[in-house]
N, C-alpha and C. Protein backbone atom coordinates (compact mmCIF):
# COMPACT_ATOMS: atom_id res chain seq x y z
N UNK A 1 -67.62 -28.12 70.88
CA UNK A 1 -68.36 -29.32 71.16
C UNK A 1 -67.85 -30.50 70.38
N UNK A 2 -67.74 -31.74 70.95
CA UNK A 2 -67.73 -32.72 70.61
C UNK A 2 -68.76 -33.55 69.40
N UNK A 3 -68.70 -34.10 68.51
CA UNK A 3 -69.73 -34.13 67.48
C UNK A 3 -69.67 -35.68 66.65
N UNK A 4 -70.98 -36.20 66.22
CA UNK A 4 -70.40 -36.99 65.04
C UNK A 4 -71.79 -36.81 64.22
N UNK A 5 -71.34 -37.50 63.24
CA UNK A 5 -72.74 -38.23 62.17
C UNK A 5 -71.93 -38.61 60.79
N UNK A 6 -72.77 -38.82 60.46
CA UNK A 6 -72.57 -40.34 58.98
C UNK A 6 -73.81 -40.09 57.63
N UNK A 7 -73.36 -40.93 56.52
CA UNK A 7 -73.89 -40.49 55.44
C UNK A 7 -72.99 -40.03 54.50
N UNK A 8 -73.69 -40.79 53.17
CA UNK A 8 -72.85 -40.57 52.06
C UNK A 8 -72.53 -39.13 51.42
N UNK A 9 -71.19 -38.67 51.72
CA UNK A 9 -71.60 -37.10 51.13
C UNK A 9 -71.89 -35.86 52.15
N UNK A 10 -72.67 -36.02 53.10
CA UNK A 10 -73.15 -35.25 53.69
C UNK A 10 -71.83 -34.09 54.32
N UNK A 11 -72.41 -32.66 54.60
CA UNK A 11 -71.52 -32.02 54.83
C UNK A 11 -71.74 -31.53 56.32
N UNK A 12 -70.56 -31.10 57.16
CA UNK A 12 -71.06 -30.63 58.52
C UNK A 12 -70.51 -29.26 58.79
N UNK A 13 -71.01 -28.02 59.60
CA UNK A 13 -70.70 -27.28 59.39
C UNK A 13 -69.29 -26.91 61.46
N UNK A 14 -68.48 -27.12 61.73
CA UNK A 14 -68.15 -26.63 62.82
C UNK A 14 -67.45 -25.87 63.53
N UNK A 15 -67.71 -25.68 64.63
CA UNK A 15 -66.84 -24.14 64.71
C UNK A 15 -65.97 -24.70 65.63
N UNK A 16 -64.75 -24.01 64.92
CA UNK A 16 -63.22 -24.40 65.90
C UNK A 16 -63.25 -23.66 67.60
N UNK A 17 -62.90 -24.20 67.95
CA UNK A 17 -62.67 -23.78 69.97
C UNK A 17 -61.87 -22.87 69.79
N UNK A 18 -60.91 -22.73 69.02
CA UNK A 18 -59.74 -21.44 68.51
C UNK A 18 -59.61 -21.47 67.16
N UNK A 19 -59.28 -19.94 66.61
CA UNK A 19 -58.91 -19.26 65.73
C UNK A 19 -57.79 -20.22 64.88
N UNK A 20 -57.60 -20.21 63.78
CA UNK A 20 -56.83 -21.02 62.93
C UNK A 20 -56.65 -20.44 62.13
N UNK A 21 -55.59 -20.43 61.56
CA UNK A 21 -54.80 -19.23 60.51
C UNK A 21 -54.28 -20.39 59.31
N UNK A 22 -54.89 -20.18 57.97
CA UNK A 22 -54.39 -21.14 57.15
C UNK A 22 -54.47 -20.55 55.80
N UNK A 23 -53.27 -20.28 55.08
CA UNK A 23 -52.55 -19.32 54.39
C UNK A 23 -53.03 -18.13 54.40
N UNK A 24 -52.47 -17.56 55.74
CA UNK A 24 -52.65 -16.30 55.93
C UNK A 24 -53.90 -15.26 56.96
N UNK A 25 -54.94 -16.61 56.39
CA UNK A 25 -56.67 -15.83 56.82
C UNK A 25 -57.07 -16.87 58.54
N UNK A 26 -57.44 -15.83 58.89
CA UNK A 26 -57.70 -16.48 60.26
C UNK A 26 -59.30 -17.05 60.32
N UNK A 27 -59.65 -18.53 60.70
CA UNK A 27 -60.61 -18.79 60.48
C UNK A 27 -61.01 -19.32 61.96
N UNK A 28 -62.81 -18.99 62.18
CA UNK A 28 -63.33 -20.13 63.34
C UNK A 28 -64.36 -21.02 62.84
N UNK A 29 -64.38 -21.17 61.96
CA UNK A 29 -65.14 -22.64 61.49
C UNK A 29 -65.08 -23.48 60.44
N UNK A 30 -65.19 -24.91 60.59
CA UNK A 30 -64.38 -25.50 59.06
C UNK A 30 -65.40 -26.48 58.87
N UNK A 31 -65.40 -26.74 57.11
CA UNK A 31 -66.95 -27.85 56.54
C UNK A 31 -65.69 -29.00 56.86
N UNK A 32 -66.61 -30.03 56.97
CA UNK A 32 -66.28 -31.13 57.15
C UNK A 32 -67.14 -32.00 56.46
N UNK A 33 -66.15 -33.02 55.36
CA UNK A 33 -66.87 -33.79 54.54
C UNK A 33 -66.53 -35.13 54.85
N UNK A 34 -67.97 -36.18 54.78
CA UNK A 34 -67.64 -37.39 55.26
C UNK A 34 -66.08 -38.03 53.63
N UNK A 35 -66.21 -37.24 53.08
CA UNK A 35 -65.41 -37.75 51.85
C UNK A 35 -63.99 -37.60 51.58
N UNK A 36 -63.86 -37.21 53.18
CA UNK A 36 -62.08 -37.14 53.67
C UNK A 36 -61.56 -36.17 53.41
N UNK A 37 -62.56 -35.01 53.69
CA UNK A 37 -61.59 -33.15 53.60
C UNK A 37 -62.76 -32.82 54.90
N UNK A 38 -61.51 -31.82 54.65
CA UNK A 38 -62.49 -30.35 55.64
C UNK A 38 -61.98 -29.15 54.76
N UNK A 39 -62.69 -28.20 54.94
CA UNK A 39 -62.36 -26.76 54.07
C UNK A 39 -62.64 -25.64 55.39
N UNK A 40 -61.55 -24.64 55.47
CA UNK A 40 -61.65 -23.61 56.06
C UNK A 40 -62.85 -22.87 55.99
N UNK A 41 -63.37 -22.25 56.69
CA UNK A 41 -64.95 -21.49 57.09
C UNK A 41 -66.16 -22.65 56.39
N UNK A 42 -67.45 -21.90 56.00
CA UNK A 42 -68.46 -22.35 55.58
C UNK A 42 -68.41 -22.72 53.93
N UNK A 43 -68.61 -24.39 53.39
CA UNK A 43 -68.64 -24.30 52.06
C UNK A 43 -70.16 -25.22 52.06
N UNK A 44 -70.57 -25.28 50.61
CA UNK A 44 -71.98 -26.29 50.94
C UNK A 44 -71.63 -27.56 49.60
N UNK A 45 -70.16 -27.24 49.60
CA UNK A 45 -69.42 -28.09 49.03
C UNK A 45 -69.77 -29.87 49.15
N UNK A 46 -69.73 -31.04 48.06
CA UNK A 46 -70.08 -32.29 49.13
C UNK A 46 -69.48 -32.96 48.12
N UNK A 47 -68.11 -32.43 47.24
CA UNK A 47 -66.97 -33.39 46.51
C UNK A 47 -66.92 -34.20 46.87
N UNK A 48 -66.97 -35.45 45.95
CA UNK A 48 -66.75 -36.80 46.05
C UNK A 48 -65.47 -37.12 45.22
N UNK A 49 -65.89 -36.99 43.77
CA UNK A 49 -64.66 -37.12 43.21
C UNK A 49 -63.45 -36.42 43.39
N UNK A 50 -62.34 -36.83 43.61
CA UNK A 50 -61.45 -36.19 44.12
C UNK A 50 -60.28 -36.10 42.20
N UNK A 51 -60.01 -34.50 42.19
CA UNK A 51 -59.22 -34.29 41.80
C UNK A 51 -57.59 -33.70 42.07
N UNK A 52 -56.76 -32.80 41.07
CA UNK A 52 -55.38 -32.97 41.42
C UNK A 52 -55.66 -31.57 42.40
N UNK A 53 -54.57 -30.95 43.10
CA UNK A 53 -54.66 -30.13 43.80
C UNK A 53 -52.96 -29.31 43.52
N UNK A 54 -53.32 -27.78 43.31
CA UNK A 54 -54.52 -27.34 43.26
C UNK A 54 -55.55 -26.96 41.94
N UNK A 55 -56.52 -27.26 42.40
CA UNK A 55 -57.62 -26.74 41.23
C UNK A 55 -58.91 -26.59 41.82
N UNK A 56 -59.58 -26.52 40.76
CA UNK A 56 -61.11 -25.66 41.34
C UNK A 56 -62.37 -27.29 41.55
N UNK A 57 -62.01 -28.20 41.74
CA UNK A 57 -62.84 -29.39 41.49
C UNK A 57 -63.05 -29.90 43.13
N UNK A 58 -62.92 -29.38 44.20
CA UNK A 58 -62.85 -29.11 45.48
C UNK A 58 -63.44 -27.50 45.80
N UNK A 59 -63.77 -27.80 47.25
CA UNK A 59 -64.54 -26.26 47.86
C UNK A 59 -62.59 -25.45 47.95
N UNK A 60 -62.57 -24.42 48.41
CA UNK A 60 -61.94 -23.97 48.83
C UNK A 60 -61.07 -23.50 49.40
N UNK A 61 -60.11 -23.06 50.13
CA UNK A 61 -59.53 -23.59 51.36
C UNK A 61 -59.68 -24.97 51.88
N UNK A 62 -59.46 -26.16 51.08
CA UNK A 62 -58.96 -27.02 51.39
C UNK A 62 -58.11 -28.16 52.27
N UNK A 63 -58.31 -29.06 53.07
CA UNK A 63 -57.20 -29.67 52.74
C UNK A 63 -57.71 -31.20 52.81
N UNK A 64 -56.77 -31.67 51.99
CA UNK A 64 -57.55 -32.94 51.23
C UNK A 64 -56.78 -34.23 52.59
N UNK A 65 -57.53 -34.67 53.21
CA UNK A 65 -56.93 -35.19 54.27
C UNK A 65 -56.62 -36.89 53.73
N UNK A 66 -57.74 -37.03 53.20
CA UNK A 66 -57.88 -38.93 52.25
C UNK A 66 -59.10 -38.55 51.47
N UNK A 67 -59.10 -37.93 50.33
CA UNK A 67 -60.30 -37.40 49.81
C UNK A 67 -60.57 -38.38 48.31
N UNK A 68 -61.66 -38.92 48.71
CA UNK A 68 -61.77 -40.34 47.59
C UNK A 68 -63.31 -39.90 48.19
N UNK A 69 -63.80 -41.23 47.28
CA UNK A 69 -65.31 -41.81 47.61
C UNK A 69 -65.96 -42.36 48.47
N UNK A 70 -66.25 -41.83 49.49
CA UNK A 70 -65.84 -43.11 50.39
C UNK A 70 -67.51 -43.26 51.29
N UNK A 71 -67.62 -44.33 51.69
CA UNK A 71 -68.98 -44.55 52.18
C UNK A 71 -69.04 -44.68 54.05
N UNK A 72 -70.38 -44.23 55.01
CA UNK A 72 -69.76 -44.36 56.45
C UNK A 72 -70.24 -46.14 56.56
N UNK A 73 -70.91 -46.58 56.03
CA UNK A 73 -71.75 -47.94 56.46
C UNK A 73 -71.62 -47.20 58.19
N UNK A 74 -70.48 -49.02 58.38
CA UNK A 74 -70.85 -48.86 60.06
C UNK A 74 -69.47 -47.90 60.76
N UNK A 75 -69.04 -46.78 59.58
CA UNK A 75 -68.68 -46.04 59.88
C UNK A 75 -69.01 -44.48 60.45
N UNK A 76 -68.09 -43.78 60.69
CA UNK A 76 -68.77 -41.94 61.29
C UNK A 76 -67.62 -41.35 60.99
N UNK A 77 -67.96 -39.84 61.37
CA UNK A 77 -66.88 -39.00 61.15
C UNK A 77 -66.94 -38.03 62.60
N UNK A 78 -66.14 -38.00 63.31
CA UNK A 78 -65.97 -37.39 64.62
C UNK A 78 -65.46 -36.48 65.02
N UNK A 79 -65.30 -35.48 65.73
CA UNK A 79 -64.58 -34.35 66.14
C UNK A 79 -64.53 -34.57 67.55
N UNK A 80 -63.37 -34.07 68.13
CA UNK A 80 -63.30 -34.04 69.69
C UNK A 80 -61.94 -32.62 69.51
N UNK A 81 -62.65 -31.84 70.60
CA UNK A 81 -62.12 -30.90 70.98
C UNK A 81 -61.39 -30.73 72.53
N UNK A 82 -59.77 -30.33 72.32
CA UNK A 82 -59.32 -30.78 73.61
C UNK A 82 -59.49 -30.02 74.92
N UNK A 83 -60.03 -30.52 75.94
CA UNK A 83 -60.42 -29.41 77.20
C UNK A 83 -59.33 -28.52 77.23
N UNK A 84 -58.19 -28.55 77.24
CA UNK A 84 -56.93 -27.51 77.50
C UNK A 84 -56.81 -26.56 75.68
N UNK A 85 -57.64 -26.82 75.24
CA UNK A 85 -57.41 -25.85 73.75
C UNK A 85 -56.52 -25.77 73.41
N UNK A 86 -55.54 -26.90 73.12
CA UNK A 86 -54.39 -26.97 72.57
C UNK A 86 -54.81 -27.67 71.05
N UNK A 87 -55.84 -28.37 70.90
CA UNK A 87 -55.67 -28.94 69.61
C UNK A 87 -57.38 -29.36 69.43
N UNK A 88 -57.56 -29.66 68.05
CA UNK A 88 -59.32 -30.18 67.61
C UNK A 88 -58.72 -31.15 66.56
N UNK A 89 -59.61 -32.09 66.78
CA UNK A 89 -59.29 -33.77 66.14
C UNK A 89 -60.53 -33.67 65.24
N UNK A 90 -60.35 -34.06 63.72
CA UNK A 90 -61.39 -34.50 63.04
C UNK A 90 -60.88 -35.89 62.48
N UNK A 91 -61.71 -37.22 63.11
CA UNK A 91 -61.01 -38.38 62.68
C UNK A 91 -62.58 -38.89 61.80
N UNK A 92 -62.08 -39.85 61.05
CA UNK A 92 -62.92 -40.28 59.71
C UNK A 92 -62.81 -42.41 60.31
N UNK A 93 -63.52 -42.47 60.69
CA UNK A 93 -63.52 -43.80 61.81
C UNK A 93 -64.46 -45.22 60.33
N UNK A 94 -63.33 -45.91 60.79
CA UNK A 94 -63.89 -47.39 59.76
C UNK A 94 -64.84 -46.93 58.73
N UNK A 95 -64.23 -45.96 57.58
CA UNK A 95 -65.17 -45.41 56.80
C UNK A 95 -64.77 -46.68 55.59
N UNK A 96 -65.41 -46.62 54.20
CA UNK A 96 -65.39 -47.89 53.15
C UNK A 96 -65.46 -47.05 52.24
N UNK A 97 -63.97 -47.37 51.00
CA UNK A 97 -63.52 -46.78 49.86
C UNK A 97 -65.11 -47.41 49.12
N UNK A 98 -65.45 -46.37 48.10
CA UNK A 98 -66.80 -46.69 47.11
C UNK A 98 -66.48 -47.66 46.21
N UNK A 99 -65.18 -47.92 45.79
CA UNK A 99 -64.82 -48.17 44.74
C UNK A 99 -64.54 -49.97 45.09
N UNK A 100 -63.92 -50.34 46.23
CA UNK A 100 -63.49 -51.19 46.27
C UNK A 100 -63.33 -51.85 47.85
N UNK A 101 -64.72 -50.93 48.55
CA UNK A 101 -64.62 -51.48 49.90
C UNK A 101 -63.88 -51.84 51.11
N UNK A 102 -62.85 -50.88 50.55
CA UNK A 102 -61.44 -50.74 51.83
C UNK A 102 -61.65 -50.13 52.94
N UNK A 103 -61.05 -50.59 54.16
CA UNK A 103 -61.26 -49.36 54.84
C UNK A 103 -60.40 -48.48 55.35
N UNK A 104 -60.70 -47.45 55.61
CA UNK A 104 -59.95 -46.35 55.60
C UNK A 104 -59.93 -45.77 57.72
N UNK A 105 -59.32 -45.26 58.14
CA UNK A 105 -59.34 -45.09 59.67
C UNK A 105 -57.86 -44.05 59.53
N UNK A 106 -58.62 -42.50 59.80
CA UNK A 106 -57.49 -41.70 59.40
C UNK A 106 -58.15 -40.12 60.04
N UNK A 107 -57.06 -38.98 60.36
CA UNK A 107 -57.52 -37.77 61.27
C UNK A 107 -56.83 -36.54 60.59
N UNK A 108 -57.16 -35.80 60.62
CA UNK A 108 -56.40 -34.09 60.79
C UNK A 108 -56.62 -33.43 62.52
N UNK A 109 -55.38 -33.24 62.76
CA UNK A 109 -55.05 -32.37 64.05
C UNK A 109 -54.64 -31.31 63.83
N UNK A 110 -55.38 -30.19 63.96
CA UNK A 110 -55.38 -28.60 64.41
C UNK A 110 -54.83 -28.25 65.03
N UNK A 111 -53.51 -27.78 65.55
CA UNK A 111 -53.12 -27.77 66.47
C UNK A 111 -53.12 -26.09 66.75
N UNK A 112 -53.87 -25.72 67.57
CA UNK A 112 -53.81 -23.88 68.42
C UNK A 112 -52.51 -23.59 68.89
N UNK A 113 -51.72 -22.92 67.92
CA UNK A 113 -50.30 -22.67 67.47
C UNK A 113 -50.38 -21.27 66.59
N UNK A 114 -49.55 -20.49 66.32
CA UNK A 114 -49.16 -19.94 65.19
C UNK A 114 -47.85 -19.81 65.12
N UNK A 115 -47.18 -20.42 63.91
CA UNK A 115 -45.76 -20.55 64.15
C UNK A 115 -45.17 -19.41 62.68
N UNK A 116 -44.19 -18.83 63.05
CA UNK A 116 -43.29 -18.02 62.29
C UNK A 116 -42.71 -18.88 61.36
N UNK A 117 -42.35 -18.34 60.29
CA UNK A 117 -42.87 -17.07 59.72
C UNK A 117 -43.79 -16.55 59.28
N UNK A 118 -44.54 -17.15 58.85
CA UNK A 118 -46.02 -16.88 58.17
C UNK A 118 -47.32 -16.81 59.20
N UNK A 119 -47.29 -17.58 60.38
CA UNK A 119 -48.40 -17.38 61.32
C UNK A 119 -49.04 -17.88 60.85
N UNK A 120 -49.73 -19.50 59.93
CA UNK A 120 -50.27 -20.34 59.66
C UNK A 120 -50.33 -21.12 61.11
N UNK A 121 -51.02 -21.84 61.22
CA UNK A 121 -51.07 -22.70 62.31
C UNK A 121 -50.71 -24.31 61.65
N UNK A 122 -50.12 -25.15 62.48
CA UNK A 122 -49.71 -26.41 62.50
C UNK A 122 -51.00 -27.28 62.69
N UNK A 123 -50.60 -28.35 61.22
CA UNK A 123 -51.78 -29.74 61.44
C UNK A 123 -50.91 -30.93 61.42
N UNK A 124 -51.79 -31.96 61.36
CA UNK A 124 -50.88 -33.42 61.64
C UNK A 124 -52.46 -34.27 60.66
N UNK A 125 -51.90 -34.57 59.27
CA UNK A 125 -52.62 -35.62 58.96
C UNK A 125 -52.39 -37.50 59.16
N UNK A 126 -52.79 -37.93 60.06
CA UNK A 126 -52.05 -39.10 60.30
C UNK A 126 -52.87 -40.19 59.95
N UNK A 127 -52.57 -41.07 59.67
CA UNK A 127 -53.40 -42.51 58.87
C UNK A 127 -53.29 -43.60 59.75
N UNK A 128 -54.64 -44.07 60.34
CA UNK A 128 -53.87 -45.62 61.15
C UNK A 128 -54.38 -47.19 59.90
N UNK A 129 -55.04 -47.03 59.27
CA UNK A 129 -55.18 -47.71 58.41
C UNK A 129 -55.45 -46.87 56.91
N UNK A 130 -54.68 -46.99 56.28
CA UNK A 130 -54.35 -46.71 54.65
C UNK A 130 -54.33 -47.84 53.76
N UNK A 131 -55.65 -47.69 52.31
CA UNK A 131 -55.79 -48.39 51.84
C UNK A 131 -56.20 -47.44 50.65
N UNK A 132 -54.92 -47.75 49.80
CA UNK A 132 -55.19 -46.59 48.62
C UNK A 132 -55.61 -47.40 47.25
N UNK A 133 -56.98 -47.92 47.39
CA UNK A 133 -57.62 -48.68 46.14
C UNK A 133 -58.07 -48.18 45.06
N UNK A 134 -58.68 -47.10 45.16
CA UNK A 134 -59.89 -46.26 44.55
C UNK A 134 -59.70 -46.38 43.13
N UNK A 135 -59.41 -47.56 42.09
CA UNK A 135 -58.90 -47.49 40.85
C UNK A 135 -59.94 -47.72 39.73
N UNK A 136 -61.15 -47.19 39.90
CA UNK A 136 -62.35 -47.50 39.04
C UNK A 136 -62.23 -46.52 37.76
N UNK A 137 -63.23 -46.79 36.79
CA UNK A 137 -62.87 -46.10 35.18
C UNK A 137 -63.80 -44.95 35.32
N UNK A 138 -63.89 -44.15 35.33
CA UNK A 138 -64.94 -43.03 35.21
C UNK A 138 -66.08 -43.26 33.67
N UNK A 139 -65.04 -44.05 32.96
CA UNK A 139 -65.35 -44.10 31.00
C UNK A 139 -66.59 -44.96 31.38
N UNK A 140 -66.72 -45.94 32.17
CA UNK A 140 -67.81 -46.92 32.19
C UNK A 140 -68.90 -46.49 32.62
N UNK A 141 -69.76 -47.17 32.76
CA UNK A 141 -71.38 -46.81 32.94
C UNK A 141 -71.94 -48.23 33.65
N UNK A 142 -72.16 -47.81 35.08
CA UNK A 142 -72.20 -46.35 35.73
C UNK A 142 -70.82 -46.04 36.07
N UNK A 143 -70.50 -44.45 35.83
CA UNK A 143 -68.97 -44.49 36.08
C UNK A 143 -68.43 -44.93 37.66
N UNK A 144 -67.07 -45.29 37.65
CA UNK A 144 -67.05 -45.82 39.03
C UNK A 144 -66.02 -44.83 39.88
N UNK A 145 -65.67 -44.35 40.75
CA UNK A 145 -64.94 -43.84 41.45
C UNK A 145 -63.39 -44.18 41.02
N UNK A 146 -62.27 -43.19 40.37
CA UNK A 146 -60.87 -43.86 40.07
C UNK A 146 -59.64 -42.73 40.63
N UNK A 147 -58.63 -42.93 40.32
CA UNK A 147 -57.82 -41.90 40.63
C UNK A 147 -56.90 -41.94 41.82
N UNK A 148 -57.64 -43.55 42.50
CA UNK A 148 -56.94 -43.65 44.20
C UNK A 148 -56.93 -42.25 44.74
N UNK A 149 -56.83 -41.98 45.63
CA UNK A 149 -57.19 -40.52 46.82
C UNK A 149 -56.35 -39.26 46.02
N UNK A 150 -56.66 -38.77 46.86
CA UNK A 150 -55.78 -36.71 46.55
C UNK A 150 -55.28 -36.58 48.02
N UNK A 151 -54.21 -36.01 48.45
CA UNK A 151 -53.99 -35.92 49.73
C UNK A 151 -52.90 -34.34 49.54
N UNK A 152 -53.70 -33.36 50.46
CA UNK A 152 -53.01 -32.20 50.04
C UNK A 152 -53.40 -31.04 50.58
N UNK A 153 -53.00 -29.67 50.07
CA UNK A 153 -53.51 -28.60 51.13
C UNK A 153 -53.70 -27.57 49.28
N UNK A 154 -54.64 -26.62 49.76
CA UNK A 154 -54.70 -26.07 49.14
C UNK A 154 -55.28 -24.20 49.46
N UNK A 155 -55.22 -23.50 48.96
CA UNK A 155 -55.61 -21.63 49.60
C UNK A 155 -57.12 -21.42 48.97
N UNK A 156 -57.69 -20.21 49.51
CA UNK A 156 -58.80 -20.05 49.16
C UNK A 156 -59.42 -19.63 48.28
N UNK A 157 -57.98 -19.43 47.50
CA UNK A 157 -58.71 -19.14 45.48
C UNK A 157 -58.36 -20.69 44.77
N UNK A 158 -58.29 -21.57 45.44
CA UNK A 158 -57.81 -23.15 44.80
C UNK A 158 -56.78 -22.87 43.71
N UNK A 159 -55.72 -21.86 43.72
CA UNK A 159 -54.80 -21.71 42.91
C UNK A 159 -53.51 -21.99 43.08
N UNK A 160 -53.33 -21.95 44.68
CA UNK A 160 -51.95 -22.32 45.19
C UNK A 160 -52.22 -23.57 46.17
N UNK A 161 -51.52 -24.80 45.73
CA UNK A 161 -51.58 -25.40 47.27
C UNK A 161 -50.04 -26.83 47.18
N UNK A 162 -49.97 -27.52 47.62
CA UNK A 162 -49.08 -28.67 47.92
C UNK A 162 -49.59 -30.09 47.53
N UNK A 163 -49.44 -30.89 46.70
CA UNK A 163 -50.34 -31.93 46.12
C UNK A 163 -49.19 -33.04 46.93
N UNK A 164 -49.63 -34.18 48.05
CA UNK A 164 -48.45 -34.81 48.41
C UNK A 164 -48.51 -36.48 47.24
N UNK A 165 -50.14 -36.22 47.32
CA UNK A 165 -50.28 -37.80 46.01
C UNK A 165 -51.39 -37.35 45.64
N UNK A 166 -51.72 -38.01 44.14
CA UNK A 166 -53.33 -38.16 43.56
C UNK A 166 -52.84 -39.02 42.59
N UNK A 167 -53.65 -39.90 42.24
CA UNK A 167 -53.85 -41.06 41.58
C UNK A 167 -52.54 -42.22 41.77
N UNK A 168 -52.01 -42.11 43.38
CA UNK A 168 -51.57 -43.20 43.51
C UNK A 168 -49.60 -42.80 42.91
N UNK A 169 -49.77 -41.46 42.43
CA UNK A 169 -48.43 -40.70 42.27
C UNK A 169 -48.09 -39.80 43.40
N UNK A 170 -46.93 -40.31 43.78
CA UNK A 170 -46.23 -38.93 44.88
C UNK A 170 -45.34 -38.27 44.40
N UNK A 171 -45.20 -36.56 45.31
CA UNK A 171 -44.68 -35.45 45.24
C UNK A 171 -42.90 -36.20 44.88
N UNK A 172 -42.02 -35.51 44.59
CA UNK A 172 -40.78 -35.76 44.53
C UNK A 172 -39.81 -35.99 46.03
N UNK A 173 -39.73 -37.18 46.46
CA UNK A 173 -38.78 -36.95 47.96
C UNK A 173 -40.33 -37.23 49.14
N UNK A 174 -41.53 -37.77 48.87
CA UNK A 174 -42.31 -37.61 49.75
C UNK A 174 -42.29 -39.33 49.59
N UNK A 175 -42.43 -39.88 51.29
CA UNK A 175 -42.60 -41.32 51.64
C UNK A 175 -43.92 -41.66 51.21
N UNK A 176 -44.10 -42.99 50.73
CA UNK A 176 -45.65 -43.48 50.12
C UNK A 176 -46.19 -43.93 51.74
N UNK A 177 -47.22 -43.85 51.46
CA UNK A 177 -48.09 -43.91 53.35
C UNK A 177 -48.54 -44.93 52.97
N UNK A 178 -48.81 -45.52 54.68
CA UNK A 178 -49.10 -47.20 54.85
C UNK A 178 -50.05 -46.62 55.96
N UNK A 179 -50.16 -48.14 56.68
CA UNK A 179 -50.68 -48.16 57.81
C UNK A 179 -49.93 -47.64 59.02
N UNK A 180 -50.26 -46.76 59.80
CA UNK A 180 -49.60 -45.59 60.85
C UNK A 180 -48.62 -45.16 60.08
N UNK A 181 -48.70 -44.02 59.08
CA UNK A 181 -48.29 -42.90 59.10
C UNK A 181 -49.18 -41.44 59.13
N UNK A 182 -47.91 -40.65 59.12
CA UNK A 182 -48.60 -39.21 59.41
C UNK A 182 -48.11 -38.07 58.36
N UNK A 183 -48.27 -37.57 57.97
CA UNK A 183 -47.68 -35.95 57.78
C UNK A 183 -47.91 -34.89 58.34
N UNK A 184 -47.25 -33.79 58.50
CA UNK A 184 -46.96 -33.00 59.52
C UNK A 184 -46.50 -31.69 58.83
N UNK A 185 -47.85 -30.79 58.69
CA UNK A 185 -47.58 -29.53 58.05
C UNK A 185 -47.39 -28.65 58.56
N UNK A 186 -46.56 -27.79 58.21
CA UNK A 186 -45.98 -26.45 59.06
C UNK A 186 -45.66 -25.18 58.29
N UNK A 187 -44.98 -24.11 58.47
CA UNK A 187 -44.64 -22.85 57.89
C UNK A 187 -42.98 -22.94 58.50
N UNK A 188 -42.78 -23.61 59.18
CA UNK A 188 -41.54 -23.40 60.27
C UNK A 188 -40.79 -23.79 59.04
């Protein structure tokens, strides 16, 4: 089913149209946080602050799609599932960084695949507006949201995963994201 709703934090629980294999474990349903993740199966997870990845300061099975503070105002968070079951869209629509009122307009694509060697299935995190502000002090009072986003994948003991940026630092050899880009995760 097709879905939305809004709210600071709030978590949603949904079940994939197909099976999804993500390091290793085959899953049919993923939390979805208005706070720019989704996590493989059921978490009652509702991270805001976003830390490095991987670690335990996030639910689980992970993947950190634009995971900051972020507020819906006259924003939502949407799912559309494709009639031919080739793919499930979770897009995060004119949502507003907490910290500094940016907005953010960005998706993860599922794609119903399992590709060799590993039999993980293929996603596509793609950004049409990227605005990596989030630079508030935690030290102050009231603390404020800092760290600019986490963007990343992580397994279901939060011990192994791929960190591509957090706090505004990228991986070694990885392009800094703007407005329309994507990344494009695979096993291939």
């Amino acid at each position: 089913g097709n879905g939305t709703w809004s709210g600071n934090g709030p978590i949603a629980h949904v079940n994939l149209p197909f099976q999804f294999s993500y390091y290793g474990i085959n899953y049919n349903e993923i939390t979805v946080c208005t706070n720019g993740w989704i996590s493989f199966g059921s978490s009652e997870s509702e991270a805001f602050r976003n830390y490095e990845i991987p670690g335990a300061g996030g639910p689980p099975a992970m993947v950190a799609v634009f995971w900051d503070d972020l507020k819906t105002n006259s924003g939502n968070v949407y799912t559309f599932a494709d009639p031919n079951n080739e793919y499930f869209v979770v897009e995060w629509s004119n949502m507003k960084t907490y910290d500094q009122n940016s907005t953010e307009n960005f998706q993860i694509i599922l794609y119903n695949n399992s590709v060799m060697p590993y039999g993980d299935g293929e996603m596509k995190l793609q950004y049409k507006t990227f605005n990596n502000t989030s630079n508030g002090n935690f030290s102050s009072y009231p603390p404020v949201h800092g760290s600019f986003c986490t963007i990343g994948i992580e397994n279901e003991l939060t011990d192994i995963g791929l960190q591509y940026t957090y706090n505004n630092q990228y991986s070694e050899g990885s392009s800094q994201l703007e407005n329309e880009t994507a990344i494009f995760i695979t096993t291939q």
